[in-house]
Each structure stands twice: as structure tokens, then as C-alpha cells.
C-alpha atoms as a PDB file:
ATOM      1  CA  UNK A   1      -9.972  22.622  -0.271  1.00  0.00           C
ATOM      2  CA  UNK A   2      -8.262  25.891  -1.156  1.00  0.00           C
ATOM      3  CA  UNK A   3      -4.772  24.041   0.077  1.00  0.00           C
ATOM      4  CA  UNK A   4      -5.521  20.827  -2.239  1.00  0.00           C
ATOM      5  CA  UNK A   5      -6.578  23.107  -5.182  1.00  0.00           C
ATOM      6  CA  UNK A   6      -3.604  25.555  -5.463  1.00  0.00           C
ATOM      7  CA  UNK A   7      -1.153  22.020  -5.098  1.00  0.00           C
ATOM      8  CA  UNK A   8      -2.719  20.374  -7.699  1.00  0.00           C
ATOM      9  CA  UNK A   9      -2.937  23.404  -9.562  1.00  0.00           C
ATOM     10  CA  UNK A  10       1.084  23.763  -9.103  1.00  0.00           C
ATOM     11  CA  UNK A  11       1.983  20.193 -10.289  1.00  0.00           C
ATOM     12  CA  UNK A  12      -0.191  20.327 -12.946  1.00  0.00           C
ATOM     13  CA  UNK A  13       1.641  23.828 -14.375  1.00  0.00           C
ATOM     14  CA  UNK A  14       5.297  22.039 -13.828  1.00  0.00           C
ATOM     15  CA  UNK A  15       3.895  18.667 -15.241  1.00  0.00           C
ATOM     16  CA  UNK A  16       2.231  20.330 -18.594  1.00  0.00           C
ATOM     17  CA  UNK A  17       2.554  23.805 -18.855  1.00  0.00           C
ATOM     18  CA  UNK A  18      -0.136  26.854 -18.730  1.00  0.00           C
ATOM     19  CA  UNK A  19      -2.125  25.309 -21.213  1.00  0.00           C
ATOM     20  CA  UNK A  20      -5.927  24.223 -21.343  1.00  0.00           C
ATOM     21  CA  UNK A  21      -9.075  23.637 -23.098  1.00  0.00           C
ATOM     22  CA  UNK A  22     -11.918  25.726 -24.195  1.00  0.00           C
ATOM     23  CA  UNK A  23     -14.363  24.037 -21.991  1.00  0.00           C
ATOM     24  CA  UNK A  24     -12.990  24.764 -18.323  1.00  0.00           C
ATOM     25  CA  UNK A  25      -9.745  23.719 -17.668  1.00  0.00           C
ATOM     26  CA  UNK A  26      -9.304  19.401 -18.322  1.00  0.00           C
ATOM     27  CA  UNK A  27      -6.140  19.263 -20.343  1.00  0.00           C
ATOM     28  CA  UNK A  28      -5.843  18.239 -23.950  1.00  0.00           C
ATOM     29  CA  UNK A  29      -4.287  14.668 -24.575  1.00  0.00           C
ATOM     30  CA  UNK A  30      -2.269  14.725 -28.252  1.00  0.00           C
ATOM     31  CA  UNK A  31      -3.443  13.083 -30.989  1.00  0.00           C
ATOM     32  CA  UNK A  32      -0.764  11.798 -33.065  1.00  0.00           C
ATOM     33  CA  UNK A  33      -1.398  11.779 -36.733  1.00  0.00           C
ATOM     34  CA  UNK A  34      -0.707   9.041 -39.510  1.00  0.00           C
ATOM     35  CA  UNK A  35       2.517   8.617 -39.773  1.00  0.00           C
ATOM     36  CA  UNK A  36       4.426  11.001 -37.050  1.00  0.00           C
ATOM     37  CA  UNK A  37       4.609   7.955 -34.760  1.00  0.00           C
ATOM     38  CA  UNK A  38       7.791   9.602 -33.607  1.00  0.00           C
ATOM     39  CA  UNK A  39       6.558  12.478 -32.151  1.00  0.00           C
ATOM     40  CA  UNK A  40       6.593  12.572 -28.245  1.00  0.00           C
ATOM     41  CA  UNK A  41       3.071  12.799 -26.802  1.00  0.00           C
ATOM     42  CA  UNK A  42       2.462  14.332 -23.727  1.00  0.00           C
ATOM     43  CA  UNK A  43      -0.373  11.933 -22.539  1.00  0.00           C
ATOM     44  CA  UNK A  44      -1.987   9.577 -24.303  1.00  0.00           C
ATOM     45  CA  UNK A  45      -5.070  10.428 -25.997  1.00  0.00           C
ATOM     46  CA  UNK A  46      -8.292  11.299 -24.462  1.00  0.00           C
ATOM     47  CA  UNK A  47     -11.057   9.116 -25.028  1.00  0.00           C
ATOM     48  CA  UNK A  48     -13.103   9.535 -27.666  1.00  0.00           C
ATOM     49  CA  UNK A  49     -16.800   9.575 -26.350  1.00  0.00           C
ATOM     50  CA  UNK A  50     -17.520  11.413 -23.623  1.00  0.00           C
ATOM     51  CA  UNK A  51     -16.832  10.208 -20.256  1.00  0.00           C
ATOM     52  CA  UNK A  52     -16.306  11.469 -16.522  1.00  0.00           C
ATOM     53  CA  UNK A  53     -12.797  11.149 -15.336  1.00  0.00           C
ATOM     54  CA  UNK A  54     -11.779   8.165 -13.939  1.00  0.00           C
ATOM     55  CA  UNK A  55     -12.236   6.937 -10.295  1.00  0.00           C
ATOM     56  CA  UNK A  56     -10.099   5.524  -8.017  1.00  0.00           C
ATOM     57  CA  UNK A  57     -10.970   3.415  -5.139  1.00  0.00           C
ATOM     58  CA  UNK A  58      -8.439   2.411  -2.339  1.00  0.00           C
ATOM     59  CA  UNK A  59      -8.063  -1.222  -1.238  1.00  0.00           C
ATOM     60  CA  UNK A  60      -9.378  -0.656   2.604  1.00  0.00           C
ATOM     61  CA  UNK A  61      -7.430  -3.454   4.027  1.00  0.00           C
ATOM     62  CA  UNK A  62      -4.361  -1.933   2.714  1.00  0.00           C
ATOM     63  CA  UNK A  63      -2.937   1.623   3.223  1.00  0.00           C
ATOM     64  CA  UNK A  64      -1.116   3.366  -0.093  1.00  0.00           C
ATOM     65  CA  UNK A  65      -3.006   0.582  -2.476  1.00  0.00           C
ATOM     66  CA  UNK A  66      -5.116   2.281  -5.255  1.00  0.00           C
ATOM     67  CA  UNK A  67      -6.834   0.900  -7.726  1.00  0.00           C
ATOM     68  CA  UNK A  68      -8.331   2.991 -10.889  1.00  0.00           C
ATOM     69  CA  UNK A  69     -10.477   0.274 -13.140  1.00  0.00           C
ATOM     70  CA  UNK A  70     -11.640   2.987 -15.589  1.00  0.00           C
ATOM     71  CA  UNK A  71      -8.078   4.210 -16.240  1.00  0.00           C
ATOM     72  CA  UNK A  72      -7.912   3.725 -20.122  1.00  0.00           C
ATOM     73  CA  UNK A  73     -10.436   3.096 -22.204  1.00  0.00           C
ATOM     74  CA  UNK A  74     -10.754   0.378 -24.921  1.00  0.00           C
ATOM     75  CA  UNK A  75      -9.290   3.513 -27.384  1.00  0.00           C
ATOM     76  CA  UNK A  76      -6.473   3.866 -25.092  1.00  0.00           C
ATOM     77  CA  UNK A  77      -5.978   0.644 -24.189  1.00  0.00           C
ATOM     78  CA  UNK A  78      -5.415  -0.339 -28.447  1.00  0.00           C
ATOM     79  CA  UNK A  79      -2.904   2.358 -28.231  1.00  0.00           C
ATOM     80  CA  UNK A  80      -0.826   1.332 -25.972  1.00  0.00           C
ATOM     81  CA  UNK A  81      -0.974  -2.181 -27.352  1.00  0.00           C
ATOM     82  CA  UNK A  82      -0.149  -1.359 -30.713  1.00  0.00           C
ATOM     83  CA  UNK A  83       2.912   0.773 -29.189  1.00  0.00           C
ATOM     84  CA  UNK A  84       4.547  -1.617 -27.314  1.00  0.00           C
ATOM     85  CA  UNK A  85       4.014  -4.437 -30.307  1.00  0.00           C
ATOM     86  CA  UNK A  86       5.759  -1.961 -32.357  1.00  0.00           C
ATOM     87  CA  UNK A  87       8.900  -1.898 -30.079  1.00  0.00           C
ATOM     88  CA  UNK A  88       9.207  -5.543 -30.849  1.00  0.00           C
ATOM     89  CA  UNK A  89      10.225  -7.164 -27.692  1.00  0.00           C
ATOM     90  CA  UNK A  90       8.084 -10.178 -27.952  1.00  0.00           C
ATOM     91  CA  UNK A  91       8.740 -11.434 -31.856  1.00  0.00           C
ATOM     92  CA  UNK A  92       9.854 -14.699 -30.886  1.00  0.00           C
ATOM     93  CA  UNK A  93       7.973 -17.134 -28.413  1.00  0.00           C
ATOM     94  CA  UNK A  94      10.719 -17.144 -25.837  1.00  0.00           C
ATOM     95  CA  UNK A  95      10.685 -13.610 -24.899  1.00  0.00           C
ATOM     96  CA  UNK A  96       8.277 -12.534 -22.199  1.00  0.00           C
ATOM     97  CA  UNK A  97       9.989  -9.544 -20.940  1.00  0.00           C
ATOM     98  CA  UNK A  98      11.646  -6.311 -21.728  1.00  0.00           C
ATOM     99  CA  UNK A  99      13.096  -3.466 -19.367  1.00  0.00           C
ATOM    100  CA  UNK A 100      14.242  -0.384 -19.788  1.00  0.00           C
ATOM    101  CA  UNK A 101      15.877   2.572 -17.434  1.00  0.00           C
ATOM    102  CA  UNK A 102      16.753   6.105 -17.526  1.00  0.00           C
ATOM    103  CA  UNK A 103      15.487   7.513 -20.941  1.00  0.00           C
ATOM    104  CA  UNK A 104      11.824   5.657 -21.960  1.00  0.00           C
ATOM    105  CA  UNK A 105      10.272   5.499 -25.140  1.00  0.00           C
ATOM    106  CA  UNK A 106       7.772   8.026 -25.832  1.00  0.00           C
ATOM    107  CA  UNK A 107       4.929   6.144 -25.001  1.00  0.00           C
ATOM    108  CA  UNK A 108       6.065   4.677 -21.855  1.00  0.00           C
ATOM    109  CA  UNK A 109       6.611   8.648 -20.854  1.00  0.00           C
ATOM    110  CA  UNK A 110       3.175   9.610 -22.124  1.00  0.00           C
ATOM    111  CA  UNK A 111       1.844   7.165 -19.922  1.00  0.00           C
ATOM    112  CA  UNK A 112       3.654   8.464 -16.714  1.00  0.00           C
ATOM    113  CA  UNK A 113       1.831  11.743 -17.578  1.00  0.00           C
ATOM    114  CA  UNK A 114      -1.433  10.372 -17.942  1.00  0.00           C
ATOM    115  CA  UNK A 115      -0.994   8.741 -14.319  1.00  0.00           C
ATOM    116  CA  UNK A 116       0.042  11.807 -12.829  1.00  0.00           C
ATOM    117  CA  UNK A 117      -2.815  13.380 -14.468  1.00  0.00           C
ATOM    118  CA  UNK A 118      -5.459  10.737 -13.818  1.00  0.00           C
ATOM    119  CA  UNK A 119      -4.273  11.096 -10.048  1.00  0.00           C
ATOM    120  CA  UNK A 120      -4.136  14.968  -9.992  1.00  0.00           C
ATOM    121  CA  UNK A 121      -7.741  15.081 -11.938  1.00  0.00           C
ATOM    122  CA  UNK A 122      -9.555  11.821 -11.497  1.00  0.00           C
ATOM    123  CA  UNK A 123     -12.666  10.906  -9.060  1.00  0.00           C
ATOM    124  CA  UNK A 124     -13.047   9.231  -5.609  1.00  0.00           C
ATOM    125  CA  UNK A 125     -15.272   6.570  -4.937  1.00  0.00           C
ATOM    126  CA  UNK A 126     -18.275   7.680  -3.292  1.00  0.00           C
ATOM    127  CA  UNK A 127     -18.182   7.771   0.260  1.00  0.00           C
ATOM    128  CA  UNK A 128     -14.287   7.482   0.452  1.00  0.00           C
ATOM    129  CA  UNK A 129     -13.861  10.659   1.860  1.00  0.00           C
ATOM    130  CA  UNK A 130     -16.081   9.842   5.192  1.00  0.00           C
ATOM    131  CA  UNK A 131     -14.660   5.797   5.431  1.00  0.00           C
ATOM    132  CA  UNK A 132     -11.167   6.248   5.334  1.00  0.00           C
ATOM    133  CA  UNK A 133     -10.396   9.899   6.748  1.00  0.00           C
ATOM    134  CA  UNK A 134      -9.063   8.506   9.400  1.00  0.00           C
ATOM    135  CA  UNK A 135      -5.941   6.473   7.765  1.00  0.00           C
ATOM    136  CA  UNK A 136      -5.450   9.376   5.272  1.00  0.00           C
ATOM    137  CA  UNK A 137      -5.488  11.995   7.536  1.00  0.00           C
ATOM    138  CA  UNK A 138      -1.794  12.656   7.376  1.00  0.00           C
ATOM    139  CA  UNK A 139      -2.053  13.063   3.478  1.00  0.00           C
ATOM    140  CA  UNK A 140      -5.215  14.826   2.568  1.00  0.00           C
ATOM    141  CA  UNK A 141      -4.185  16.553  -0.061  1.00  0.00           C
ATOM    142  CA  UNK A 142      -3.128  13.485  -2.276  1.00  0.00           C
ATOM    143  CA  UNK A 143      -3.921  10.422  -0.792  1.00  0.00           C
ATOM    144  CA  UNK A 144      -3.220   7.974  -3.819  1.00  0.00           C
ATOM    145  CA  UNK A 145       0.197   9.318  -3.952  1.00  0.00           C
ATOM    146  CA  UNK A 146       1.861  11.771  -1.404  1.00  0.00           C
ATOM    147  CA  UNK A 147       2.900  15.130  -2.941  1.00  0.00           C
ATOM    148  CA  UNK A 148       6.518  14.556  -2.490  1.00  0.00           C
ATOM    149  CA  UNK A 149       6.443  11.342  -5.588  1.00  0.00           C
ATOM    150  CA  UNK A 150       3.836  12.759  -7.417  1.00  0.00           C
ATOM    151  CA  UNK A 151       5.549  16.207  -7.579  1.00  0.00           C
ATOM    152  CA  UNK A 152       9.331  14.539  -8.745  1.00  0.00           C
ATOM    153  CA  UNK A 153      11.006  14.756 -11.837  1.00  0.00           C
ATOM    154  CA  UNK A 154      10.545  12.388 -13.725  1.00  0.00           C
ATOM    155  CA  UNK A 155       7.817  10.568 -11.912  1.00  0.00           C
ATOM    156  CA  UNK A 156       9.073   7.397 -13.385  1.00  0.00           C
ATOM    157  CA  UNK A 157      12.644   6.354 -14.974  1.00  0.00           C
ATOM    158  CA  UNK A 158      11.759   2.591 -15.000  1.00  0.00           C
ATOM    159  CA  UNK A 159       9.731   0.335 -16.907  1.00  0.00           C
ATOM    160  CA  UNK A 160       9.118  -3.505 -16.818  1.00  0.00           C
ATOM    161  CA  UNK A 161       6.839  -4.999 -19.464  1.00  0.00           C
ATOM    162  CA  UNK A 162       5.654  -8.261 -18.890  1.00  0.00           C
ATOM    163  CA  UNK A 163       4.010 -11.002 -21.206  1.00  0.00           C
ATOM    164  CA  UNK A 164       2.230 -13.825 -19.486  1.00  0.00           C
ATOM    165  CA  UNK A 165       0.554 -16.500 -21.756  1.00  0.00           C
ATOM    166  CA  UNK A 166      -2.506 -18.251 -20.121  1.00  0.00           C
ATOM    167  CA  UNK A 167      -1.202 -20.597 -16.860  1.00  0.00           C
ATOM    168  CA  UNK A 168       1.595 -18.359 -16.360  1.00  0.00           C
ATOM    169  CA  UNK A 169       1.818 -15.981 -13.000  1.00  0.00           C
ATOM    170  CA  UNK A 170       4.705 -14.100 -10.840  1.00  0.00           C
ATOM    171  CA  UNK A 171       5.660 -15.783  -7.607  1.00  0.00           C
ATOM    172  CA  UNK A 172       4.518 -13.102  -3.727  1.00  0.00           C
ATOM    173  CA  UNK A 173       7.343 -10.859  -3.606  1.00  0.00           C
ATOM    174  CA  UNK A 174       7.629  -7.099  -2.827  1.00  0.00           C
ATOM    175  CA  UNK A 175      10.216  -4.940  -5.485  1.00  0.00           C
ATOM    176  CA  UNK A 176      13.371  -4.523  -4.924  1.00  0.00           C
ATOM    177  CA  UNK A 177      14.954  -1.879  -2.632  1.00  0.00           C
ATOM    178  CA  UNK A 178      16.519  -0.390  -6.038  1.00  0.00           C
ATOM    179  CA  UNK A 179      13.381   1.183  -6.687  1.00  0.00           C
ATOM    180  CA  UNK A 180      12.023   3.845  -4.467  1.00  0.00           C
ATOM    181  CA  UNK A 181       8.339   4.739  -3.109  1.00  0.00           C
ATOM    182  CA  UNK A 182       5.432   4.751  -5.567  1.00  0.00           C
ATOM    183  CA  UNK A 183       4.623   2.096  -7.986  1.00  0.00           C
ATOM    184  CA  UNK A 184       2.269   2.240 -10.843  1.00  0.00           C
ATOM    185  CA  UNK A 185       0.916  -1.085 -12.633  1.00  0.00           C
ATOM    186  CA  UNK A 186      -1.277  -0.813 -16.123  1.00  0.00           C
ATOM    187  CA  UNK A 187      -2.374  -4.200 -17.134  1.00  0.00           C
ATOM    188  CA  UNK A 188      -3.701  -4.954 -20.690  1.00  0.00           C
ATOM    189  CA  UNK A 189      -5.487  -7.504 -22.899  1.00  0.00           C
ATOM    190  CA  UNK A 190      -7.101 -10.480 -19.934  1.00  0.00           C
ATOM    191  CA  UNK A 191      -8.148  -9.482 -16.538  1.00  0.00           C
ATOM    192  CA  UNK A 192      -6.167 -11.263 -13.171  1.00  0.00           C
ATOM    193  CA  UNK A 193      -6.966 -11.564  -9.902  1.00  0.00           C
ATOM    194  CA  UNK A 194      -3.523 -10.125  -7.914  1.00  0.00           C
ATOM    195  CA  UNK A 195      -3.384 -11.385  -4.295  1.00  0.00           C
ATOM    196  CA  UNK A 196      -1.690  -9.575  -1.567  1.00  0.00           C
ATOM    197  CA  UNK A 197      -0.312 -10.960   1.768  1.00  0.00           C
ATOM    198  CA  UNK A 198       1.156  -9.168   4.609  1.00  0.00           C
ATOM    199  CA  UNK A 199       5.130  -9.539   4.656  1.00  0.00           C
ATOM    200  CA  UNK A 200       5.971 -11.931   7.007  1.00  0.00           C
ATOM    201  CA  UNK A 201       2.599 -13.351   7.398  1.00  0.00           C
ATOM    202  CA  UNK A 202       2.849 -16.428   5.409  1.00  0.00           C
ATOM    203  CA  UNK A 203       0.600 -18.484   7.614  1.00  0.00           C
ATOM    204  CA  UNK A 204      -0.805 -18.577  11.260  1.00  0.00           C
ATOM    205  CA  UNK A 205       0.085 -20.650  14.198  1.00  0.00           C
ATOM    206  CA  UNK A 206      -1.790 -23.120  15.373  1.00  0.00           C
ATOM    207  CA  UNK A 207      -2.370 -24.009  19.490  1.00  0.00           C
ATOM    208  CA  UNK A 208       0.026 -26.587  19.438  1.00  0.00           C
ATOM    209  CA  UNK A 209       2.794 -24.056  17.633  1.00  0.00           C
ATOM    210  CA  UNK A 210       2.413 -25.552  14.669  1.00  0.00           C
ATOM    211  CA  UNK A 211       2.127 -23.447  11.283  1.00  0.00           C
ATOM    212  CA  UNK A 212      -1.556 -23.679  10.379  1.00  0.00           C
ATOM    213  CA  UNK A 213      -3.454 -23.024   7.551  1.00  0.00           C
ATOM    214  CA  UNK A 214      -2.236 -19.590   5.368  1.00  0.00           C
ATOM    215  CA  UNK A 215      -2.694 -16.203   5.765  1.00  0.00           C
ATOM    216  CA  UNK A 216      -6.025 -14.470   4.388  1.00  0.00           C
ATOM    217  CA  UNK A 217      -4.603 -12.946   1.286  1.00  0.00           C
ATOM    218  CA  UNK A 218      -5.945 -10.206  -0.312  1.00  0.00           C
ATOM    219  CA  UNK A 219      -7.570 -10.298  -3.642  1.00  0.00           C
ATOM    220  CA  UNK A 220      -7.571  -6.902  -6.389  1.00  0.00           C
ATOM    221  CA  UNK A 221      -9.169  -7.811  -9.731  1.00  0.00           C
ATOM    222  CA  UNK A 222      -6.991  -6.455 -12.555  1.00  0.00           C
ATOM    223  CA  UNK A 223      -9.124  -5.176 -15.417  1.00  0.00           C
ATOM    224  CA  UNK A 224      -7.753  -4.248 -19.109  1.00  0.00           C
ATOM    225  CA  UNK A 225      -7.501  -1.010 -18.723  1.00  0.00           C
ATOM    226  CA  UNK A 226      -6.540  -0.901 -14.946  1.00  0.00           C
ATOM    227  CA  UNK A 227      -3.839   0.787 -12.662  1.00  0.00           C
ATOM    228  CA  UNK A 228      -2.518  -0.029  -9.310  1.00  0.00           C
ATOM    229  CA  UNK A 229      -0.590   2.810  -7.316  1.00  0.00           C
ATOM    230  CA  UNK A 230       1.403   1.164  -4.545  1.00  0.00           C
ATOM    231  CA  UNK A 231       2.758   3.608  -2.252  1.00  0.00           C
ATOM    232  CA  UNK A 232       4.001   3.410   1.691  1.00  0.00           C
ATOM    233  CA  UNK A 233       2.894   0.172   3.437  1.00  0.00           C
ATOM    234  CA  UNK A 234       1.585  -1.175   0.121  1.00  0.00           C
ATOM    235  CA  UNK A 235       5.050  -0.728  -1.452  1.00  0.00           C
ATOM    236  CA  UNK A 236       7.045  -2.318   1.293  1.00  0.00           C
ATOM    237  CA  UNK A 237       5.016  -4.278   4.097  1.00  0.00           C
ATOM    238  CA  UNK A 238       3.243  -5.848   1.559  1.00  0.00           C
ATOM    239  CA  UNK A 239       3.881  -8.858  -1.277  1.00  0.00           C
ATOM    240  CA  UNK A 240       2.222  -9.081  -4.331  1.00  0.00           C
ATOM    241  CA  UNK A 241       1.061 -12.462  -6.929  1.00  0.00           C
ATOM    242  CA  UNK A 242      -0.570 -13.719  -9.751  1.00  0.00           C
ATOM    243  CA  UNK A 243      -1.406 -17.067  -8.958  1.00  0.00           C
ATOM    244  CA  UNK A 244      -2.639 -19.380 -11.383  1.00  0.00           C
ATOM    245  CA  UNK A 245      -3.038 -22.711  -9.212  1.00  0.00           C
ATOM    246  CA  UNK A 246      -6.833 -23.655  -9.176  1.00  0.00           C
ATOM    247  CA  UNK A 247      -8.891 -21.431  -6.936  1.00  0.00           C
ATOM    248  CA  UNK A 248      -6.942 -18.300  -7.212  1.00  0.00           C
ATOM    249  CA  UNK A 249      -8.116 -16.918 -10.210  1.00  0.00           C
ATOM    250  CA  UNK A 250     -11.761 -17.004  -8.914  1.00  0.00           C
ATOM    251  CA  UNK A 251     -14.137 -14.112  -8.990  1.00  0.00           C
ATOM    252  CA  UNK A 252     -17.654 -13.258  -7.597  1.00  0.00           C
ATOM    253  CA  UNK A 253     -17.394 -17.292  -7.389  1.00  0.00           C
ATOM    254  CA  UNK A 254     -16.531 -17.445 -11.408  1.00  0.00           C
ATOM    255  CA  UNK A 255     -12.874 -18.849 -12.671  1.00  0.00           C
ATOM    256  CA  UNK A 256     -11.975 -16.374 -14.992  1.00  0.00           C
ATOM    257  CA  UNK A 257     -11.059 -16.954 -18.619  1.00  0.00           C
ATOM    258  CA  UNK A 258      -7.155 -16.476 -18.596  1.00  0.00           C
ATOM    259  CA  UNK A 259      -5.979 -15.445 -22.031  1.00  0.00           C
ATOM    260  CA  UNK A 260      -2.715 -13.735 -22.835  1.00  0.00           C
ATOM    261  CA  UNK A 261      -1.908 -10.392 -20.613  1.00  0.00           C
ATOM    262  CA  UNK A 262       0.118  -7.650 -20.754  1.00  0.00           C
ATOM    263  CA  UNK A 263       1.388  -5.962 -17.652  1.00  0.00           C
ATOM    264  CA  UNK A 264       3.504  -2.946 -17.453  1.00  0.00           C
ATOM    265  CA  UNK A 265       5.137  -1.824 -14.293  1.00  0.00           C
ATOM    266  CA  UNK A 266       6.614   2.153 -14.034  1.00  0.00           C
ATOM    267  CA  UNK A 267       9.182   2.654 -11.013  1.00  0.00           C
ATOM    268  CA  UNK A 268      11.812   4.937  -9.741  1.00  0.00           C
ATOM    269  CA  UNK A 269      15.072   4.180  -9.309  1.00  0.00           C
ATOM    270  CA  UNK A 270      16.572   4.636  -5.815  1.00  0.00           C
ATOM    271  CA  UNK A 271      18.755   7.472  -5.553  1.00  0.00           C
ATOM    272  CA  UNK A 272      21.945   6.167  -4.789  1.00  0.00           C
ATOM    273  CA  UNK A 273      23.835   7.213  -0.953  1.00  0.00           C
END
């Protein structure tokens, strides 16, 4: 524990300075003010009742996929909505996505801290600790994301926001090689169900050596308000849908009710050889 503690302790003094709170240590979030939009925040704001942090869960059939469900709250969440509305990517009907590399907007990099943050600061599950020690073992200090992405500079230097209208998915694919290890995903507004299949294990073989029926796939549910951390195996052995053919968006047995949803992807570029 003393090992884990003075790491964290480090990335959180490069990540945000010497600075903390009267009550023991969490970090302040910065409020912006009426009309200073254009300042920079350094994280988004906290919430505004009091909460515990949030708590991250790892997808057990998967090594290096984490999902937080509490990461933002429906504060937060507003936020983030209202600042990507104001960028104005998606005025006209036939635009659906907008990228952006190198320098983000201020937002987009207040958000990358608030990830690093929720992963330096945030919960476990209970029991996580005793079920998976065993395929963590090699990175027990940080197993959501290993110390060498979560300690870079900047975390992120890529963002993808995407704006799906009800019936509308993305095709299994894992991201390009152009973008290194660790992947973050924040989705907004309607909850999805995101599959995951093995790469190469589109379907099995039958007796006769015949393909057979598809793989198993592997289903997350997306809340608003959620983050996925893709790292390792999950990153690159592993593809990743929204499918919106009948059955897929199913839940606990229940279809859910697609409305409009707003994803947005952080990544690092590749350093090039």
C-alpha cells in the first residue's frame, strides 16, 4: 500500500499541482463563472451534493476493460453537453462527427483530467481485489490503467465526438494502430449496450468444418454518465459495437429506449518510428 500511495501521490502532484482542500486532501474541481466560458478548467466540476467517489468495476471476461457507471453526474453530465453544443459541430442534420488532434478545447482537456483523477482517486467494486488478483497481479498499483499511460504527458491528444440518432450504431472494429495504448470512452444523453468479441473469433466451427453459429459476444451497458478505459488486450485483441439490429440492444431481458447519444472517445496518438 505504501508503494501504490506515494505513486498516486506523484502523478497526482505532476497532474495538478500541490494543491488541496480543507477537508483531507480530494482536489477541488473549478467552477467557471457566468460568462468566463473561456477560461481553461482543470477538471470539470465536482458534483454538487455529496457523493463517494466513483467506482469502477472491470469487465471479468476481459483483461484492461473498465467500466466506471458513476463517472459524471447528471451536473456534470449537462456540462459537458452544453460544451460540446457550443462548439457547434452538429448545426446541420448531416453532421454526426467532429475530430480534433494535438491542441483540444478546454473542455475536452478538463475531461482528460477528471479521468486521470477519477482513476487515481476513485473506488473498486467490492470484492475486486480478492476475484481478480490473479490477472492483475503484474499491475497492482494501477490496474485500470498501467502507470506508464496514466503518468504521460498529455494523457490524451485525440478526441472523436460522435452523434448517433436512434437506429444508428458503429460496425466491430478495434482502433487504429495510429493511436497508442489506453482508450477512454464518455457516453452522454441514451444508454447502449456495447458488445465485444474476441479478434478473430467471429464464429465457431462446427463438426463437419463448417462455420457455426457466432461467437458469444460480450455485452457492457453504457450509461449517461459512463466511461470505458480500454487498455492491453482490451485495446488490441479485442473489437468493439453498437449494434442496433433487434436483440442487441436488450437488457436484464428489456429493449432499451434508444434516443439520441453522444459518445466521446479520448486517444493518443502513436508516436511516430
Amino acid at each position: 500500500m505504501d508503494d501504490a500511495a506515494a505513486a498516486a501521490a506523484t502523478l497526482l502532484k505532476q497532474a495538478f499541482g500541490e494543491s488541496s482542500d480543507e477537508e483531507g486532501g480530494q482536489l477541488d474541481g473549478l467552477e467557471a463563472a457566468e460568462g468566463s466560458e473561456r477560461e481553461s478548467p482543470s477538471r470539470l466540476p465536482h458534483r454538487s451534493t455529496p457523493c463517494q467517489g466513483p467506482t469502477w468495476a472491470p469487465i471479468e471476461e476481459i483483461i484492461g476493460l473498465w467500466l466506471c457507471g458513476d463517472f459524471l453526474s447528471p451536473e456534470q453530465q449537462h456540462s459537458l453537453l452544453s460544451a460540446v453544443e457550443e462548439e457547434g459541430w452538429f448545426t446541420e442534420a448531416s453532421h454526426n462527427q467532429a475530430m480534433r488532434f494535438g491542441s483540444l478545447p478546454a473542455w475536452a482537456t478538463g475531461l482528460s483530467n477528471s479521468i486521470r483523477e477519477a482513476i487515481l482517486l476513485g473506488d473498486f467494486v467490492p470484492g475486486f481485489e480478492l476475484s481478480n488478483a490473479d490477472a492483475y497481479k503484474d499491475s497492482c498499483l494501477f490496474p485500470i490503467l498501467p502507470f506508464e499511460l496514466l503518468g504521460r504527458e498529455p494523457l490524451f491528444d485525440q478526441l472523436i465526438v460522435n452523434l448517433y440518432q436512434p437506429g444508428e450504431g458503429i460496425c466491430a472494429h478495434v482502433d487504429l494502430m495510429r493511436f497508442g495504448d489506453g482508450i477512454a470512452i464518455v457516453s452522454l444523453e441514451s444508454p447502449c449496450i456495447m458488445h465485444f468479441t474476441r479478434v478473430g473469433d467471429m464464429c465457431n466451427i462446427s463438426s463437419n468444418g463448417e462455420n457455426g453459429q457466432p461467437m458469444s459476444k460480450v455485452p457492457v451497458y453504457l450509461a449517461p454518465g459512463s466511461l470505458v478505459i480500454m487498455s492491453g488486450e482490451a485495446r488490441y485483441r479485442w473489437k468493439h459495437e453498437i449494434n442496433h439490429k433487434p436483440g442487441f440492444q436488450l437488457w436484464h431481458g428489456q429493449e432499451l429506449d434508444q434516443k439520441r447519444r453522444l459518445s466521446i472517445t479520448l486517444r493518443k496518438l502513436s508516436i511516430a518510428e
